[in-house]
C-alpha atoms as a PDB file:
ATOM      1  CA  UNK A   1     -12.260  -9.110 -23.475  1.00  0.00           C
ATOM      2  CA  UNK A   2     -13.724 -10.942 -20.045  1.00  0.00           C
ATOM      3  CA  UNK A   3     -17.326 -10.737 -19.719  1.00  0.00           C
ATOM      4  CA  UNK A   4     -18.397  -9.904 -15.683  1.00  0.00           C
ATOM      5  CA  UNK A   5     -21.005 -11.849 -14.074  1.00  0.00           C
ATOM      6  CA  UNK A   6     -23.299  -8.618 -15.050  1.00  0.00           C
ATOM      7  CA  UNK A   7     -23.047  -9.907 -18.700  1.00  0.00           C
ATOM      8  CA  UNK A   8     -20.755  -6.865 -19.236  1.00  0.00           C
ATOM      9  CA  UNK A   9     -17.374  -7.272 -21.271  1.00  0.00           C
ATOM     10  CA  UNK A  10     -13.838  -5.506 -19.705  1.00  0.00           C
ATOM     11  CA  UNK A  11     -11.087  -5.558 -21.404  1.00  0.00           C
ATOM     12  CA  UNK A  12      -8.008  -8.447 -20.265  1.00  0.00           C
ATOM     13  CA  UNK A  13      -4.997  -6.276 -18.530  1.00  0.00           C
ATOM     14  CA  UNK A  14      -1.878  -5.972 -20.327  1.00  0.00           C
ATOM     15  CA  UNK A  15       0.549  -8.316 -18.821  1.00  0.00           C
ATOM     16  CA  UNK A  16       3.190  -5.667 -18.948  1.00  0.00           C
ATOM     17  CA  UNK A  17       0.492  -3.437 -16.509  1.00  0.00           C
ATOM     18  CA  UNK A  18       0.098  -6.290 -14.084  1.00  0.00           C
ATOM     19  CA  UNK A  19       4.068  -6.585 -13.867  1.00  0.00           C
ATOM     20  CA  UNK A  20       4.347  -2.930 -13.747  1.00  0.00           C
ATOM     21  CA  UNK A  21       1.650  -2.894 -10.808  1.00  0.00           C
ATOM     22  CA  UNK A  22       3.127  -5.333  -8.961  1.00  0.00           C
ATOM     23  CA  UNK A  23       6.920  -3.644  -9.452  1.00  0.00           C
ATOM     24  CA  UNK A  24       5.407  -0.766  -7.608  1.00  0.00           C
ATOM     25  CA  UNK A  25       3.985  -2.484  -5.258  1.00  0.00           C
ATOM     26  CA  UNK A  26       7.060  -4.361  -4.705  1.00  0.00           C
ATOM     27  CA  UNK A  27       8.941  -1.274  -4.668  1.00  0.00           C
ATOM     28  CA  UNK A  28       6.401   0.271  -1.590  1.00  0.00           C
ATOM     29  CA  UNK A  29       6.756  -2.499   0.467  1.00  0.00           C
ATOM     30  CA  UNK A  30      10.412  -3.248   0.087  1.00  0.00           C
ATOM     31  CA  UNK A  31      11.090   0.232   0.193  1.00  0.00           C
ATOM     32  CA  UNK A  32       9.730   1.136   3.607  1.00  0.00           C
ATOM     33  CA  UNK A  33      11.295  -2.746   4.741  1.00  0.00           C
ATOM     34  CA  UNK A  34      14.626  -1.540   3.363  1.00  0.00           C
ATOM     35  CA  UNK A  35      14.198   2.048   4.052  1.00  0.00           C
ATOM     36  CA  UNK A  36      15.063   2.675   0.409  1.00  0.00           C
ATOM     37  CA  UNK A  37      13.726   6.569  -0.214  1.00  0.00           C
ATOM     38  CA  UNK A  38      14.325   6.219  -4.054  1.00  0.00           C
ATOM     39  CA  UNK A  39      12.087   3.176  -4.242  1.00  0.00           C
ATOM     40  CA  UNK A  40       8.983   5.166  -2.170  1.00  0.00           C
ATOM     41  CA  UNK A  41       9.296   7.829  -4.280  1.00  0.00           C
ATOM     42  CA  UNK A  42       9.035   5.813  -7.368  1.00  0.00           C
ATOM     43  CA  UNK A  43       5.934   4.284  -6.652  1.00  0.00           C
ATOM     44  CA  UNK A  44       3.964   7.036  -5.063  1.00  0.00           C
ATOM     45  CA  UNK A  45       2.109   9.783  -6.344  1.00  0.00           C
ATOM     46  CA  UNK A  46       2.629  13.092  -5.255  1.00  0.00           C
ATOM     47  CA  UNK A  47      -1.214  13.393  -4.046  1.00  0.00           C
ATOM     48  CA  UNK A  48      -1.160   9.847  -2.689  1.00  0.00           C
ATOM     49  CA  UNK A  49      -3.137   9.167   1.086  1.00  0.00           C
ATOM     50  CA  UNK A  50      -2.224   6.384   3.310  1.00  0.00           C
ATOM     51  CA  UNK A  51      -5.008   5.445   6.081  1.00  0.00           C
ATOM     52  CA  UNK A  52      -5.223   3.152   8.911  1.00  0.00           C
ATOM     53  CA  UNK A  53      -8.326   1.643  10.572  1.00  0.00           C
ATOM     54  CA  UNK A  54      -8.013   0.248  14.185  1.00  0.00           C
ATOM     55  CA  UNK A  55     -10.021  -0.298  17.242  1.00  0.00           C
ATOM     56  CA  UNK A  56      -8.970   1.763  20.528  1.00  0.00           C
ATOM     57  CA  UNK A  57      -9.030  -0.756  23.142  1.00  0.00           C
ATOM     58  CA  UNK A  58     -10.111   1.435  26.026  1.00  0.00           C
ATOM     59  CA  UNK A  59     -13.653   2.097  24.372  1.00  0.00           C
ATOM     60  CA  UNK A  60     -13.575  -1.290  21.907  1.00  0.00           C
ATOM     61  CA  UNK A  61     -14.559   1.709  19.090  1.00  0.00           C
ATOM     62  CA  UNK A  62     -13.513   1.417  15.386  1.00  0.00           C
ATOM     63  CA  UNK A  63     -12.089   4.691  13.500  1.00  0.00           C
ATOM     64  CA  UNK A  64      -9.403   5.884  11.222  1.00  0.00           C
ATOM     65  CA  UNK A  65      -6.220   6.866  12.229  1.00  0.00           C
ATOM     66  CA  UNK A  66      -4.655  10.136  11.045  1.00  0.00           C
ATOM     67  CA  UNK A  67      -3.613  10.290   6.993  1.00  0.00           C
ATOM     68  CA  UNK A  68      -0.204   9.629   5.978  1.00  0.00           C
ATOM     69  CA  UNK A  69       1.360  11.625   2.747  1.00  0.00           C
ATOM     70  CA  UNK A  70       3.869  10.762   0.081  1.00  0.00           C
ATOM     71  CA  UNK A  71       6.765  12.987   1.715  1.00  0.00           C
ATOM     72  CA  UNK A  72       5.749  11.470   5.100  1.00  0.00           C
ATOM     73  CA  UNK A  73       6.272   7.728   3.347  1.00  0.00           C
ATOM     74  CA  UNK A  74       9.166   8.886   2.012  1.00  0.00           C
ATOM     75  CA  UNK A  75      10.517  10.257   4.934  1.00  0.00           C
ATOM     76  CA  UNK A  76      10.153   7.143   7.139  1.00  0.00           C
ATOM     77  CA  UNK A  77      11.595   5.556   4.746  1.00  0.00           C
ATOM     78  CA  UNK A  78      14.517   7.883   4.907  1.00  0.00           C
ATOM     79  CA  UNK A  79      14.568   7.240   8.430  1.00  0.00           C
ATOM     80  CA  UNK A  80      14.798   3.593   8.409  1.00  0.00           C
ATOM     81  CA  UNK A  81      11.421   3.427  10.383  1.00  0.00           C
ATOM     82  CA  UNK A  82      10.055  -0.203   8.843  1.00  0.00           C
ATOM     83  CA  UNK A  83      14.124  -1.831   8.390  1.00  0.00           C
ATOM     84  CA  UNK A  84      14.072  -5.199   9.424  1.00  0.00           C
ATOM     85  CA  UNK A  85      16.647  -7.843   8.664  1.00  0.00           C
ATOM     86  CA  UNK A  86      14.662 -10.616  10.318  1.00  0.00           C
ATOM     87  CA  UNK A  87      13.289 -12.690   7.253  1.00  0.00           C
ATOM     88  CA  UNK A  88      10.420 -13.507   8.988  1.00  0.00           C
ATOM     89  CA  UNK A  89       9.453  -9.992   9.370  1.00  0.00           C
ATOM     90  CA  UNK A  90      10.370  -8.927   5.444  1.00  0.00           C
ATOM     91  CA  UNK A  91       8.492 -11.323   4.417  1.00  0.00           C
ATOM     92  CA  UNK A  92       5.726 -10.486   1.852  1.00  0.00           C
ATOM     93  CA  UNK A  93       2.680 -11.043  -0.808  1.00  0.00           C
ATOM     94  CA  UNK A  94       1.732  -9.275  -3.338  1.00  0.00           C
ATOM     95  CA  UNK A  95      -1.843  -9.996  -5.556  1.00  0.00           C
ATOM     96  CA  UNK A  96      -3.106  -7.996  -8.115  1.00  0.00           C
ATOM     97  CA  UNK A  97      -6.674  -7.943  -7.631  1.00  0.00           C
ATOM     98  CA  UNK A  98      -7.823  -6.039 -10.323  1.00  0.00           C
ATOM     99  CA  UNK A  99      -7.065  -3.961 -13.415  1.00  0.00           C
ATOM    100  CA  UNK A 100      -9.177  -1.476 -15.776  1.00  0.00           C
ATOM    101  CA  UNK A 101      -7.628   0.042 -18.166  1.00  0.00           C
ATOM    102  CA  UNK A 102      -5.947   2.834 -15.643  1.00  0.00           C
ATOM    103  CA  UNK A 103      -6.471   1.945 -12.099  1.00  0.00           C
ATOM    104  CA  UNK A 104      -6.002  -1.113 -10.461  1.00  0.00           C
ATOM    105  CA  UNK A 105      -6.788  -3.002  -6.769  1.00  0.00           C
ATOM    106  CA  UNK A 106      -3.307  -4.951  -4.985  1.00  0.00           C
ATOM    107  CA  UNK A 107      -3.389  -6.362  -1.903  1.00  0.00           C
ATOM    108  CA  UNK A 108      -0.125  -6.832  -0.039  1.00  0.00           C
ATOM    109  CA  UNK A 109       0.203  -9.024   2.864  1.00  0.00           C
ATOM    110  CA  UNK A 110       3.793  -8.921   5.038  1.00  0.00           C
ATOM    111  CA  UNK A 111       4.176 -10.120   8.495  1.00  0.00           C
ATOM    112  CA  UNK A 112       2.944  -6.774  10.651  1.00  0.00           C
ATOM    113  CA  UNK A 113       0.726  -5.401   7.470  1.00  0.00           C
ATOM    114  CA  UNK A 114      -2.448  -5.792   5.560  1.00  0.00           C
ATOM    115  CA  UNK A 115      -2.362  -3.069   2.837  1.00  0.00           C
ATOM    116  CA  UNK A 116      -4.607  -2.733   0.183  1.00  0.00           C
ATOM    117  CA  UNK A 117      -3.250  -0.363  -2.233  1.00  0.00           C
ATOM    118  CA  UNK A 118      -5.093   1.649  -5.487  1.00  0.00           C
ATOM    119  CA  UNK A 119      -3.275   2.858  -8.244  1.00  0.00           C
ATOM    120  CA  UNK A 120      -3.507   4.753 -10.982  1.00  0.00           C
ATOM    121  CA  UNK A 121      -1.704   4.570 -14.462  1.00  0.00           C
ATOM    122  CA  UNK A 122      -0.653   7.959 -15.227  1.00  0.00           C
ATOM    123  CA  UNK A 123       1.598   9.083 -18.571  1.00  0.00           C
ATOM    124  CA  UNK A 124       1.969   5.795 -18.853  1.00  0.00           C
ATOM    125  CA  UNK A 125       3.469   5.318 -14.817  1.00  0.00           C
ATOM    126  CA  UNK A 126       1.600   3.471 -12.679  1.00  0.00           C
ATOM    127  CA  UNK A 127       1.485   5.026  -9.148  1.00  0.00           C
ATOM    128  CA  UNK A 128      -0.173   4.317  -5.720  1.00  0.00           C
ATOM    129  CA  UNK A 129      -2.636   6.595  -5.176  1.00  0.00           C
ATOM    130  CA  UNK A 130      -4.392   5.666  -2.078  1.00  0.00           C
ATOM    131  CA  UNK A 131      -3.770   2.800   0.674  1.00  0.00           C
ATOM    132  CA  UNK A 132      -6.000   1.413   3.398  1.00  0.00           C
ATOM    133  CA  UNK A 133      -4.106  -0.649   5.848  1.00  0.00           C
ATOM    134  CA  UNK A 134      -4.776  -2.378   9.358  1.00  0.00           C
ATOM    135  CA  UNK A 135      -1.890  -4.181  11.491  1.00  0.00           C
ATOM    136  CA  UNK A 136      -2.305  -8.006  11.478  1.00  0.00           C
ATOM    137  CA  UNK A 137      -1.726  -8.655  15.683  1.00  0.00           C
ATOM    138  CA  UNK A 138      -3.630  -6.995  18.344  1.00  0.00           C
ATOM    139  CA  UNK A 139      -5.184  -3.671  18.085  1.00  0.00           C
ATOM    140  CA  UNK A 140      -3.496  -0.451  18.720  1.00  0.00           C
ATOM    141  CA  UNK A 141      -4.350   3.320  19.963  1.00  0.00           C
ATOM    142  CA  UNK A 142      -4.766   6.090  17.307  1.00  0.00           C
ATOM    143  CA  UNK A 143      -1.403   7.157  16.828  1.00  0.00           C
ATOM    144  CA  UNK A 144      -0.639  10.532  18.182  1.00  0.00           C
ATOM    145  CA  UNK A 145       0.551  13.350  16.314  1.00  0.00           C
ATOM    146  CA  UNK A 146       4.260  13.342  16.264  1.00  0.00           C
ATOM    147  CA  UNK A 147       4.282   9.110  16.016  1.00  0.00           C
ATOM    148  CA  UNK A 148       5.837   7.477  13.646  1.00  0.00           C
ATOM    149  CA  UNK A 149       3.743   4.926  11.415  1.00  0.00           C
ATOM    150  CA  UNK A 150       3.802   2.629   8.845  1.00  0.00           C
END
């Protein structure tokens, strides 16, 4: 057990969760980098929500951009929408923020990315559930409809 600053005791993760947690992370970033479909749909749950903050720079406004799904992941993967074979741009970090008994905080870092990803540890799988990302140069319009995104 690890006691919080709150005087409250948590239980230690498992070390086989943290490697778990960070082979699916692994697997959702090199996935949409390799455009490896299997590997997306490994790692995300079938009710998971991908979201995008950014600032339109016509009216200097913050908002969210539209959600993405699983089968929407899955499908740019597919499609080979985030393959890069320039190192530079594959390359990534992965840090397991936190872990509670079933859910767990990762941020990964890459070159275009920020993406802060929740999971959840379910029949003993754990699966991203929810990610909140921002690109890491410039800002960018909402993205319109029919455009592709990470």
């Amino acid at each position: 057990m690890q006691e919080t600053g709150l005087g409250l005791a948590v239980p230690a993760p498992d070390q086989s969760d943290v490697k778990a947690i960070t082979d699916a992370a692994r697997d959702y970033i090199e996935g949409y980098f390799d455009g490896d479909e299997e590997r997306e749909r490994r790692c995300l749950h079938p009710n998971f929500v991908k979201r995008t903050i950014y600032r339109d720079p016509a009216s200097g406004d913050w908002g969210l951009g539209r959600s993405a799904s699983a089968e929407m992941m899955i499908g740019w993967a597919r499609d080979g929408v985030g393959r890069t074979a320039v190192a530079r741009e594959r390359a990534f970090e992965i840090e397991v923020q936190d872990v509670f008994r079933h859910i767990a905080s990762v941020r990964v870092l890459s070159y275009p990315f920020m993406d802060y990803l929740h999971l959840a540890k379910i029949d003993d799988r754990w699966l991203i559930v929810n990610v909140l990302w921002e690109l890491r140069e410039g800002d960018m319009p909402p993205p319109k409809a029919d455009q592709k995104t990470d």
